[in-house]
Protein backbone atom coordinates (compact mmCIF):
# COMPACT_ATOMS: atom_id res chain seq x y z
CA UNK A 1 0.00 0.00 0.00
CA UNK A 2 1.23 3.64 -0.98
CA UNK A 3 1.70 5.46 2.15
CA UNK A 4 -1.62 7.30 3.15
CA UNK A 5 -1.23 11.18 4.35
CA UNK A 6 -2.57 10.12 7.40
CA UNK A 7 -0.60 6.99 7.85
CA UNK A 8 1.45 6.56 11.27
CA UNK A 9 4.64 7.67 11.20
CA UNK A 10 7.55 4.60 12.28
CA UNK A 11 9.35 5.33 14.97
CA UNK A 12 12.87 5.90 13.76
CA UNK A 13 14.01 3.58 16.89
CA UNK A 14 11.63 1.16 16.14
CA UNK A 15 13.66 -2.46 15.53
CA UNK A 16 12.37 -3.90 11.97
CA UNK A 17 14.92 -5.79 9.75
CA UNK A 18 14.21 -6.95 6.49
CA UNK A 19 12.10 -10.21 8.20
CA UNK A 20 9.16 -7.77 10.08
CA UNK A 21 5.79 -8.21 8.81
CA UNK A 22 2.51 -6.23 8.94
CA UNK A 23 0.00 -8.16 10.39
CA UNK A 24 -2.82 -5.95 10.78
CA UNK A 25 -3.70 -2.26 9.91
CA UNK A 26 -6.93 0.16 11.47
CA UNK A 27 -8.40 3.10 9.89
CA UNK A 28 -11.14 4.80 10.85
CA UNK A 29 -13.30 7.71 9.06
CA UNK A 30 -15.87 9.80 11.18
CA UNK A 31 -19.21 8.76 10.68
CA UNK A 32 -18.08 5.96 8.61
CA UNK A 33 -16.96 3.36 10.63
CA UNK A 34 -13.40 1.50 10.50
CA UNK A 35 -11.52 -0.67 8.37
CA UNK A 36 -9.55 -3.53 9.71
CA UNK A 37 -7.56 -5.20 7.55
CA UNK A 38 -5.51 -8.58 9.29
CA UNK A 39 -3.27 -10.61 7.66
CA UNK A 40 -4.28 -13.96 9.01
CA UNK A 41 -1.76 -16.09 7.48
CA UNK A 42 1.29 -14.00 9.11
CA UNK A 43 0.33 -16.07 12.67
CA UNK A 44 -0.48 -19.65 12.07
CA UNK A 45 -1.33 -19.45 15.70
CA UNK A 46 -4.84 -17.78 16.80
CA UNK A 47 -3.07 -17.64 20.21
CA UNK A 48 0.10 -15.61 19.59
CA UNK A 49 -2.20 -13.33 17.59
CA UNK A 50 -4.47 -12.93 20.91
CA UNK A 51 -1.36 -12.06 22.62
CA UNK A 52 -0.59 -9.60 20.24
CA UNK A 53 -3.69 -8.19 20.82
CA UNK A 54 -3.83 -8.08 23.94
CA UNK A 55 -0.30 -6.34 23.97
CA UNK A 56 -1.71 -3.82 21.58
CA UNK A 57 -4.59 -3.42 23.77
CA UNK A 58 -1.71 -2.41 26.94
CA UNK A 59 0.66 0.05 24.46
CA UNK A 60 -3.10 1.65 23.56
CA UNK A 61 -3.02 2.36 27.28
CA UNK A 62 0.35 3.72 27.52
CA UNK A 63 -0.76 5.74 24.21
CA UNK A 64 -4.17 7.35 26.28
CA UNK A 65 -2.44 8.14 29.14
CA UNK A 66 0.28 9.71 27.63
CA UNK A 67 -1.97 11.66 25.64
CA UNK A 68 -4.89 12.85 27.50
CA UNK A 69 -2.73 12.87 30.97
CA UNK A 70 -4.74 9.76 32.31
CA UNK A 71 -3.69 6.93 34.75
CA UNK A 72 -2.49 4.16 32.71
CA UNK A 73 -4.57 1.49 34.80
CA UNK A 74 -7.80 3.73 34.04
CA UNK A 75 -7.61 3.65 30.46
CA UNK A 76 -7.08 0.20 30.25
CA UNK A 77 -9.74 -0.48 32.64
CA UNK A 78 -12.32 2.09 30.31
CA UNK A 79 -10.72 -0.35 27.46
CA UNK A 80 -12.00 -3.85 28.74
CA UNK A 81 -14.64 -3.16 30.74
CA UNK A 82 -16.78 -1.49 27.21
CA UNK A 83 -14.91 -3.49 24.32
CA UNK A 84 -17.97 -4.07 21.97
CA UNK A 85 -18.45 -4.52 17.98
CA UNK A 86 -19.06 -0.90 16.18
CA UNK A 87 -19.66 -2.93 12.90
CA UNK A 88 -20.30 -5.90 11.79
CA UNK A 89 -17.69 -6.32 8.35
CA UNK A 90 -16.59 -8.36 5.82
CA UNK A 91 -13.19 -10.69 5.85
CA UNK A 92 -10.80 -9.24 3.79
């Protein structure tokens, strides 16, 4: 994919080598819903892509806090206490 304006930036410290793969990718458009787009076949196993998740779910935390000057523990708390479906979608 061309690089989107919007895209995130990489961290210049971040550690990828020529063997890191994109596994999935969120966008979101107001009043339009998101797009997730997962490459399933990256992670043969459903499990270490939970973890993932669930790791993503703890640096979205970090991210909040840092941001809006909240405790860490109360944004993942507002995170897993309301985690719900916005949309139902189509596999991609």
């Amino acid at each position: 994919m061309t690089d989107h304006p919007n895209a995130i930036k990489l961290d210049p410290g971040a550690a990828l080598t020529d063997e890191s793969v994109e596994v999935a990718r969120i966008w979101i458009t107001n009043n339009a819903g998101s797009n997730v787009l997962i490459d399933a076949g990256i992670l043969e196993d459903p499990t270490v892509f939970g973890y993932l998740l669930a790791d993503t779910i703890r640096h979205a935390a970090r991210a909040y806090a840092g941001t809006w000057g909240i405790a860490e523990d109360a944004a993942l708390r507002d995170q897993v206490t309301t985690i719900t479906t916005i949309q139902e979608g189509t596999l991609n």
